[in-house]
N, C-alpha and C. Protein backbone atom coordinates (compact mmCIF):
# COMPACT_ATOMS: atom_id res chain seq x y z
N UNK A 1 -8.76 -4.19 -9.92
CA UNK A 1 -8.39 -3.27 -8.85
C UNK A 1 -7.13 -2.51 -9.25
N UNK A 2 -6.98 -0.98 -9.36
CA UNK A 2 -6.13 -0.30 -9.68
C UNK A 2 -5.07 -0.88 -8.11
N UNK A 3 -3.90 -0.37 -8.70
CA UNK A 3 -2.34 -0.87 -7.59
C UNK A 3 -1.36 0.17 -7.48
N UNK A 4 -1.55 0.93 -6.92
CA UNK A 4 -0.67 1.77 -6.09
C UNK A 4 0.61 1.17 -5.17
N UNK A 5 1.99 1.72 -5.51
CA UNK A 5 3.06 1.40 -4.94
C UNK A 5 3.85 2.31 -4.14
N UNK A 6 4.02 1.68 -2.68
CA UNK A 6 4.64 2.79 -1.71
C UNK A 6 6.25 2.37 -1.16
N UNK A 7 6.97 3.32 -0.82
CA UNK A 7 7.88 2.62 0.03
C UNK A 7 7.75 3.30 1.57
N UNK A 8 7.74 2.44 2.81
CA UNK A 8 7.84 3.16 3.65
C UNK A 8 8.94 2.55 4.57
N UNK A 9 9.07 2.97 5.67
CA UNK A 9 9.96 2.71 6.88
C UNK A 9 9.58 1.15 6.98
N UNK A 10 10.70 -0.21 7.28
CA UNK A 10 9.84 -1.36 7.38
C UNK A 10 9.32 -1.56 8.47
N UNK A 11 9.86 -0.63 9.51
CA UNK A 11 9.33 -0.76 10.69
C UNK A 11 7.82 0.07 11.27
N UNK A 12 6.73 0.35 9.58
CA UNK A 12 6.13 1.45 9.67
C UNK A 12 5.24 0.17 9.11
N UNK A 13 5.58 -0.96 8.31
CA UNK A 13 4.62 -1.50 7.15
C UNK A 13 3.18 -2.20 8.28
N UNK A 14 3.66 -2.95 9.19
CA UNK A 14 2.19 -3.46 9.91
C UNK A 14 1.48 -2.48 10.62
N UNK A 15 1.86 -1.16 10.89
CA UNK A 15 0.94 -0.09 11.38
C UNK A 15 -0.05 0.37 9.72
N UNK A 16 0.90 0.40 9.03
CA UNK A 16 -0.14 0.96 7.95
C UNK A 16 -0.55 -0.14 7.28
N UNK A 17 -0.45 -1.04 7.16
CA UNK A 17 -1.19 -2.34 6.69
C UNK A 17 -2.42 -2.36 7.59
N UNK A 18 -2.51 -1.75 8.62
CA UNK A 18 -3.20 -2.30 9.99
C UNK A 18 -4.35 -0.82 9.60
N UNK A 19 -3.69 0.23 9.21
CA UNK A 19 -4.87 1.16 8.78
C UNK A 19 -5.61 1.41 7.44
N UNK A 20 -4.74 0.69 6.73
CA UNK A 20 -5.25 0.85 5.40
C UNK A 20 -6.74 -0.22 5.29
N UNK A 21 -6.02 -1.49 5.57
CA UNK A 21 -7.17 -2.47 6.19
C UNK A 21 -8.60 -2.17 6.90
N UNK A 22 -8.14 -0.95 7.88
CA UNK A 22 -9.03 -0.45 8.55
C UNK A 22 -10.34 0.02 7.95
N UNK A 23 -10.04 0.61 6.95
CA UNK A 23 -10.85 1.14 6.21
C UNK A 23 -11.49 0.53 5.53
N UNK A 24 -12.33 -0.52 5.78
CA UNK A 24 -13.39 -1.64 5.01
C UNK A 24 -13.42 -1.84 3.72
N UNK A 25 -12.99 -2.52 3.09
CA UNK A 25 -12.97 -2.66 1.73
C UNK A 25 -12.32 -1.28 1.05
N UNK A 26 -11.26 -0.50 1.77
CA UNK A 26 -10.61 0.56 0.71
C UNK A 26 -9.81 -0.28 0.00
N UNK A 27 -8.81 -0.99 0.00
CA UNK A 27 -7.86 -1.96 0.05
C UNK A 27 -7.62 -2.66 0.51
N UNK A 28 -6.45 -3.88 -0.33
CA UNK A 28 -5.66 -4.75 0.43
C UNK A 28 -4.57 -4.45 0.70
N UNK A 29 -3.51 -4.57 1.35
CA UNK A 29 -1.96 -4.25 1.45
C UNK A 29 -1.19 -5.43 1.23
N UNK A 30 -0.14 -5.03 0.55
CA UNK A 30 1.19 -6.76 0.55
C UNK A 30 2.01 -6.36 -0.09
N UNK A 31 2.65 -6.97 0.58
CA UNK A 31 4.52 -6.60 0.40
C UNK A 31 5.32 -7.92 -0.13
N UNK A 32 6.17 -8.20 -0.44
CA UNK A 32 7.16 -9.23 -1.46
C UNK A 32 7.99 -9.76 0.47
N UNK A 33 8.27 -8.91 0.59
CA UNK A 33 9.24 -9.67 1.81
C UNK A 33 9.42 -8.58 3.13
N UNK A 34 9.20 -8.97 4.12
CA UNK A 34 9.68 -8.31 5.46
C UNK A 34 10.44 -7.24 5.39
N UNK A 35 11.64 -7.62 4.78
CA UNK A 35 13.06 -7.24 4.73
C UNK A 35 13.03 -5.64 3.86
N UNK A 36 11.91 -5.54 2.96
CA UNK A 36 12.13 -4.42 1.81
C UNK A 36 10.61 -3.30 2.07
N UNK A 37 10.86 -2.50 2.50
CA UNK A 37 9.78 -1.30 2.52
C UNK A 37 9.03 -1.01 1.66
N UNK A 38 8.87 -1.77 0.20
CA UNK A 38 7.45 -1.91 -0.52
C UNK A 38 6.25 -2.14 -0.46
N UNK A 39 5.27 -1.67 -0.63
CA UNK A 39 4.42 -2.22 -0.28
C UNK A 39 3.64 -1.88 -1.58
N UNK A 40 2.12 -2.66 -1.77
CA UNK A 40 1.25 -2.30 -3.17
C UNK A 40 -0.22 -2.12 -2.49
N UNK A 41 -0.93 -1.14 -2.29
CA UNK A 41 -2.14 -1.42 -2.26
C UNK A 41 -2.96 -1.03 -3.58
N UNK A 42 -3.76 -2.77 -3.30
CA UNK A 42 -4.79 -2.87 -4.42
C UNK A 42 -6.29 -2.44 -4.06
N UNK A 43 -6.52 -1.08 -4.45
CA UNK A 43 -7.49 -0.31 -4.23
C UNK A 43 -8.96 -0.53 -5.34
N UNK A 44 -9.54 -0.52 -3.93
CA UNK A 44 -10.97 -0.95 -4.25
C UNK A 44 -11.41 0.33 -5.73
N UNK A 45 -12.07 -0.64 -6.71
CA UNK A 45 -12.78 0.54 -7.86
C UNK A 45 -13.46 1.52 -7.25
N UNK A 46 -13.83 2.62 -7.83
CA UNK A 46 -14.03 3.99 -7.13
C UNK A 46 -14.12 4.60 -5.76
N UNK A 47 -12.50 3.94 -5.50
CA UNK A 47 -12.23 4.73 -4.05
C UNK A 47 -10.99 5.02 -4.46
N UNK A 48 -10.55 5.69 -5.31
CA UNK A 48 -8.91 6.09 -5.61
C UNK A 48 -9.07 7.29 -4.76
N UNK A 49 -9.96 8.12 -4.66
CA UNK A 49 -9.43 9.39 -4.10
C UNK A 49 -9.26 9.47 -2.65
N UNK A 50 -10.59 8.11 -1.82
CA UNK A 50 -10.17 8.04 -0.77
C UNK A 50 -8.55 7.65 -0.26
N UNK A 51 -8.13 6.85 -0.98
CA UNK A 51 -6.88 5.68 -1.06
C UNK A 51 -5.72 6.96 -0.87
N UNK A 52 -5.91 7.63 -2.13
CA UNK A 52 -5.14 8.91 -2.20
C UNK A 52 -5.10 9.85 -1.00
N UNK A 53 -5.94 10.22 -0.63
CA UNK A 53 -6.36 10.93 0.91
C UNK A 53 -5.89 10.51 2.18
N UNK A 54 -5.60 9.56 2.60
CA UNK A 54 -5.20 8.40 3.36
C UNK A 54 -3.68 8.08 3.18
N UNK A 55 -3.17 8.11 1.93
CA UNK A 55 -1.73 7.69 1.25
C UNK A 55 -1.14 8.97 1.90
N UNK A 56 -1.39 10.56 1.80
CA UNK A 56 -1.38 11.98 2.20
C UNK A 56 -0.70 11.97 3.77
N UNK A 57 -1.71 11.25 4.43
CA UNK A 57 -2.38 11.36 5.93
C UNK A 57 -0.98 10.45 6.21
N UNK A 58 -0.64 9.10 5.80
CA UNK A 58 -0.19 8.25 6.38
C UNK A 58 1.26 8.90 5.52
N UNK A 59 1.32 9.21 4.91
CA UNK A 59 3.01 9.86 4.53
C UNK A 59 3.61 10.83 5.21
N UNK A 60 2.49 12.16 5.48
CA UNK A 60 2.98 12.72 7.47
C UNK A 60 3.02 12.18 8.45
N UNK A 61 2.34 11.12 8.69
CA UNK A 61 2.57 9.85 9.72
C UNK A 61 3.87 8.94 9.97
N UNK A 62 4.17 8.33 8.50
CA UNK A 62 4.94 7.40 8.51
C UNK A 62 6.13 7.51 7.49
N UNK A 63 6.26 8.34 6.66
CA UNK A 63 7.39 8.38 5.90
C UNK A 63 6.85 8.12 4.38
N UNK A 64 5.09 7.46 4.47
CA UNK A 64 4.74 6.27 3.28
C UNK A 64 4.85 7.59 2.16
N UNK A 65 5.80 6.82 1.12
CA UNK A 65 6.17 7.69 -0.14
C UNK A 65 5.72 6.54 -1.68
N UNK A 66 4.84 7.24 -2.47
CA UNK A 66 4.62 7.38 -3.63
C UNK A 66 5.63 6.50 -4.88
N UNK A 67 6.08 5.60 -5.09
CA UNK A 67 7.18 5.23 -5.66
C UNK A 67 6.25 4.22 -7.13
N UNK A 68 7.02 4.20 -8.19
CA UNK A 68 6.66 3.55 -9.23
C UNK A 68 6.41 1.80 -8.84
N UNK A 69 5.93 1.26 -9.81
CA UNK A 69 5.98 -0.46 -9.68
C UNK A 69 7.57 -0.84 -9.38
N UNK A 70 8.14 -1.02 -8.88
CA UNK A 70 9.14 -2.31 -8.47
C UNK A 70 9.62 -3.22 -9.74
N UNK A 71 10.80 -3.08 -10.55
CA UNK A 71 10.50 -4.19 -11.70
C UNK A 71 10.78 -5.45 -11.76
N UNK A 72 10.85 -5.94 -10.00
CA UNK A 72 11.07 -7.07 -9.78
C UNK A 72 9.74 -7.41 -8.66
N UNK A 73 8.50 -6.39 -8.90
CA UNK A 73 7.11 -7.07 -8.12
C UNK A 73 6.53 -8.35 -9.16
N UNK A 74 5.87 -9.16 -8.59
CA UNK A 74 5.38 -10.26 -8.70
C UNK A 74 3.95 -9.86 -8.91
N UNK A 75 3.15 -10.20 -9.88
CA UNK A 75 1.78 -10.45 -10.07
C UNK A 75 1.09 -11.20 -9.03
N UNK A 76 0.03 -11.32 -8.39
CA UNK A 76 -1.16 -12.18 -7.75
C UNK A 76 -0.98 -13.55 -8.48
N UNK A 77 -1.08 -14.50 -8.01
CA UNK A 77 -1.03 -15.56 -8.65
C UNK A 77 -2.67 -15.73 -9.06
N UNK A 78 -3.27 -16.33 -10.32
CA UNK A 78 -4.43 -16.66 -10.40
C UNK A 78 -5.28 -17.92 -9.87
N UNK A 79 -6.70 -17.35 -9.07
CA UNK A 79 -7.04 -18.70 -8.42
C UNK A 79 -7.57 -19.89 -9.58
């Protein structure tokens, strides 16, 4: 799953966690901690452009901005 990294308002992250979700299998959303406006969604294989379209929508919405990997994000742990 390609991983897209956002920062938004923290008081913005469970509304857009709550829509990104929405969207059935576009993604997952998750963040490292409450406290920090990162967030990563891990976007479903060939839906980048939806993901992208939506990222657009919810950045006039919410502030959600485009930002590189974090060089202190954490990998998925393996099951």
């Amino acid at each position: 799953m390609p991983s897209r990294y956002f920062r938004v308002p923290v008081c913005e992250i469970g509304y857009v966690r709550m829509i990104v979700e929405g969207y059935d299998g576009l993604a997952v959303v998750r963040s490292l901690s409450a406290q920090r406006g990162e967030i990563e969604w891990l976007v479903a294989e060939g839906r980048e452009a939806e993901a992208e379209a939506l990222a657009e929508v919810l950045g006039q919405e919410t502030g959600l901005t485009a930002i590189a990997r974090p060089h202190d994000w954490s990998d998925l742990a393996p099951e």
